[in-house]
C-alpha atoms as a PDB file:
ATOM      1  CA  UNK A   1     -57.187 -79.279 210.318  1.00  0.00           C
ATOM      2  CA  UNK A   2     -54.329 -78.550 212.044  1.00  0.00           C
ATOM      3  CA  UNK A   3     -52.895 -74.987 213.289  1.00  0.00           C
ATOM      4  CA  UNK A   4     -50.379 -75.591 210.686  1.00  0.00           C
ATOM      5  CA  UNK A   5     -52.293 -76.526 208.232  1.00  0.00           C
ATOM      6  CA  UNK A   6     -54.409 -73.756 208.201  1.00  0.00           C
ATOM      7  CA  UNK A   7     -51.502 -71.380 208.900  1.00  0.00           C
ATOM      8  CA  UNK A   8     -49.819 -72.404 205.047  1.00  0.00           C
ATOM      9  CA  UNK A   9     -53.691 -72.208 203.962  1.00  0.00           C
ATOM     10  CA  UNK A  10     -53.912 -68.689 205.072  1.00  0.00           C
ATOM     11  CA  UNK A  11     -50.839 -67.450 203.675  1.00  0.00           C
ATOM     12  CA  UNK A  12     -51.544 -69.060 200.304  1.00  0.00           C
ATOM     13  CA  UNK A  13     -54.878 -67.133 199.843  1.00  0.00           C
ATOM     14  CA  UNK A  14     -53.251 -63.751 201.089  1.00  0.00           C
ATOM     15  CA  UNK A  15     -51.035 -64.319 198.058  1.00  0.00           C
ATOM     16  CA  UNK A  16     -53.168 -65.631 195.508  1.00  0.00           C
ATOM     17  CA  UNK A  17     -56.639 -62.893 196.980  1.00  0.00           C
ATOM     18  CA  UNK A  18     -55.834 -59.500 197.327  1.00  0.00           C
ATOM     19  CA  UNK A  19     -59.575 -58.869 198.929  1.00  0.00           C
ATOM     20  CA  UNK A  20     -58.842 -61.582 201.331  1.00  0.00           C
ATOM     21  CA  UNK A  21     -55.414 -60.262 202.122  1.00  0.00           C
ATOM     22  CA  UNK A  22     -56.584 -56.686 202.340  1.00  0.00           C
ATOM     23  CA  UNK A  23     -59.463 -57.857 204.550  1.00  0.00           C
ATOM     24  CA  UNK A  24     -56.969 -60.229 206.901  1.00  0.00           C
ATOM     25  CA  UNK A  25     -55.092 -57.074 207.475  1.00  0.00           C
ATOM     26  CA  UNK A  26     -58.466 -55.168 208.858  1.00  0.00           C
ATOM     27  CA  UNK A  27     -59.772 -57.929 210.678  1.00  0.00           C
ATOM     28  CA  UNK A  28     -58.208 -61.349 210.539  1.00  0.00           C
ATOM     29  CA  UNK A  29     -60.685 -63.076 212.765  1.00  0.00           C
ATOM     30  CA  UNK A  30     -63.413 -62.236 210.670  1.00  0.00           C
ATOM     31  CA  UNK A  31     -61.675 -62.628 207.539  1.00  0.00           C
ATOM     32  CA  UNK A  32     -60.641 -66.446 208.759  1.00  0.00           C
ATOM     33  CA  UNK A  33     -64.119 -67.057 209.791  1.00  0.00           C
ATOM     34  CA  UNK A  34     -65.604 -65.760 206.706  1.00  0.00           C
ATOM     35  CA  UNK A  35     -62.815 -67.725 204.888  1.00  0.00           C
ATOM     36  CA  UNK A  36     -62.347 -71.152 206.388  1.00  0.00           C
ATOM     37  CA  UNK A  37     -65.229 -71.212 208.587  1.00  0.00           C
ATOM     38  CA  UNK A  38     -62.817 -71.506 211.842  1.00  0.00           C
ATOM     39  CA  UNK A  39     -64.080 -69.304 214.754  1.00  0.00           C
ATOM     40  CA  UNK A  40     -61.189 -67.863 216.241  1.00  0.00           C
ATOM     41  CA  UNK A  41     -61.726 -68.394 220.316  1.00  0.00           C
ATOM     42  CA  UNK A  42     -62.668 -65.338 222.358  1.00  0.00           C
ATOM     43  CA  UNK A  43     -60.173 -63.985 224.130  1.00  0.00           C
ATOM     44  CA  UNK A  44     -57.445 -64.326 221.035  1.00  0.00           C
ATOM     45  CA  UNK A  45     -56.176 -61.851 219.101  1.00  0.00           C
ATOM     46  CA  UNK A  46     -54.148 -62.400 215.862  1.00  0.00           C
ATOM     47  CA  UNK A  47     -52.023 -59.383 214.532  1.00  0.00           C
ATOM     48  CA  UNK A  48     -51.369 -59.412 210.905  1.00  0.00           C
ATOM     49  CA  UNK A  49     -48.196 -58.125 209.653  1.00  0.00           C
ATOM     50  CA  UNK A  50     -46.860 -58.753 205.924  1.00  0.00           C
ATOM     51  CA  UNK A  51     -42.650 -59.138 205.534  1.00  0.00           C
ATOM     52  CA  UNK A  52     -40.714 -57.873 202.303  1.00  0.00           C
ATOM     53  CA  UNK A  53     -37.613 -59.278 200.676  1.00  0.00           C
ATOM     54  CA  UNK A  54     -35.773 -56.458 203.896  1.00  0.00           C
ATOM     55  CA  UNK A  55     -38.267 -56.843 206.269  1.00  0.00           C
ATOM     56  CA  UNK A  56     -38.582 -59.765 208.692  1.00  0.00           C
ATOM     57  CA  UNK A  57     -41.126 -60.103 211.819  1.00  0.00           C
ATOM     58  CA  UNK A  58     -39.431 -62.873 214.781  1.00  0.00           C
ATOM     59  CA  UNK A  59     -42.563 -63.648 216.782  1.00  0.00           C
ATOM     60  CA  UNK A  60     -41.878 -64.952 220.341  1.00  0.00           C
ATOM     61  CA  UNK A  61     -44.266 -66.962 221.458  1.00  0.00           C
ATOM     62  CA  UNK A  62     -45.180 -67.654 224.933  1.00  0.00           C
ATOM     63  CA  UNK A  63     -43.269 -69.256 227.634  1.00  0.00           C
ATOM     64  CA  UNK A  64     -43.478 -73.501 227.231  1.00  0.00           C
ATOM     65  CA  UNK A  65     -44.459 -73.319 231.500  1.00  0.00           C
ATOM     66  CA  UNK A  66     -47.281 -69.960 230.955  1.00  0.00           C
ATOM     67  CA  UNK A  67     -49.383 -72.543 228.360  1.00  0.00           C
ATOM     68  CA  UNK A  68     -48.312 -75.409 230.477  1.00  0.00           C
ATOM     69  CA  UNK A  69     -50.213 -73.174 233.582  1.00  0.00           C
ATOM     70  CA  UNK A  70     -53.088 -71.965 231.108  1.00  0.00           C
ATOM     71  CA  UNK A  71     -51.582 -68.473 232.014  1.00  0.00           C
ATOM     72  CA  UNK A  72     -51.856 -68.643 227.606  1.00  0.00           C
ATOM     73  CA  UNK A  73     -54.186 -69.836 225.326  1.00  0.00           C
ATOM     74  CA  UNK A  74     -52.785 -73.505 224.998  1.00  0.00           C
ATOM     75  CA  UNK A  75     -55.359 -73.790 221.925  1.00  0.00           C
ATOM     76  CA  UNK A  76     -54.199 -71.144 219.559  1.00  0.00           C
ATOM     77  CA  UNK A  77     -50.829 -70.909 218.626  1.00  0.00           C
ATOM     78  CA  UNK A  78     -48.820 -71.075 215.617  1.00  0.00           C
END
């Protein structure tokens, strides 16, 4: 499955589970795991944040030449 893929498989359960979307806002590693059965790598950590119809998150990822250096996790990123 691809980080994509399970990105727009994520966000569809949040919407359609409130446990799951309560619980992905606690602890979204666990909540994946338990979910999906994808073990996030050590080392990650995923924020969850949930946007309204006003409020909008921009989420800059990392530098194309930090990944390219491994200075970021080249194997988790949206």
């Amino acid at each position: 499955m691809s980080l994509e893929s399970l990105k727009v498989q994520i966000i569809k359960k949040a919407w359609e589970d409130a446990a799951f979307k309560a619980n992905l806002a606690k602890d979204p590693i666990g909540a994946i795991k338990e979910a999906f059965g994808i073990e996030i790598p050590a080392g990650v950590e995923l924020k969850v944040v949930e946007e309204s119809p006003t409020l909008y998150y921009l989420a800059i990822p990392p530098k194309p030449e930090d990944v390219a250096s491994g200075i970021s996790s080249p194997n988790f990123v949206w």
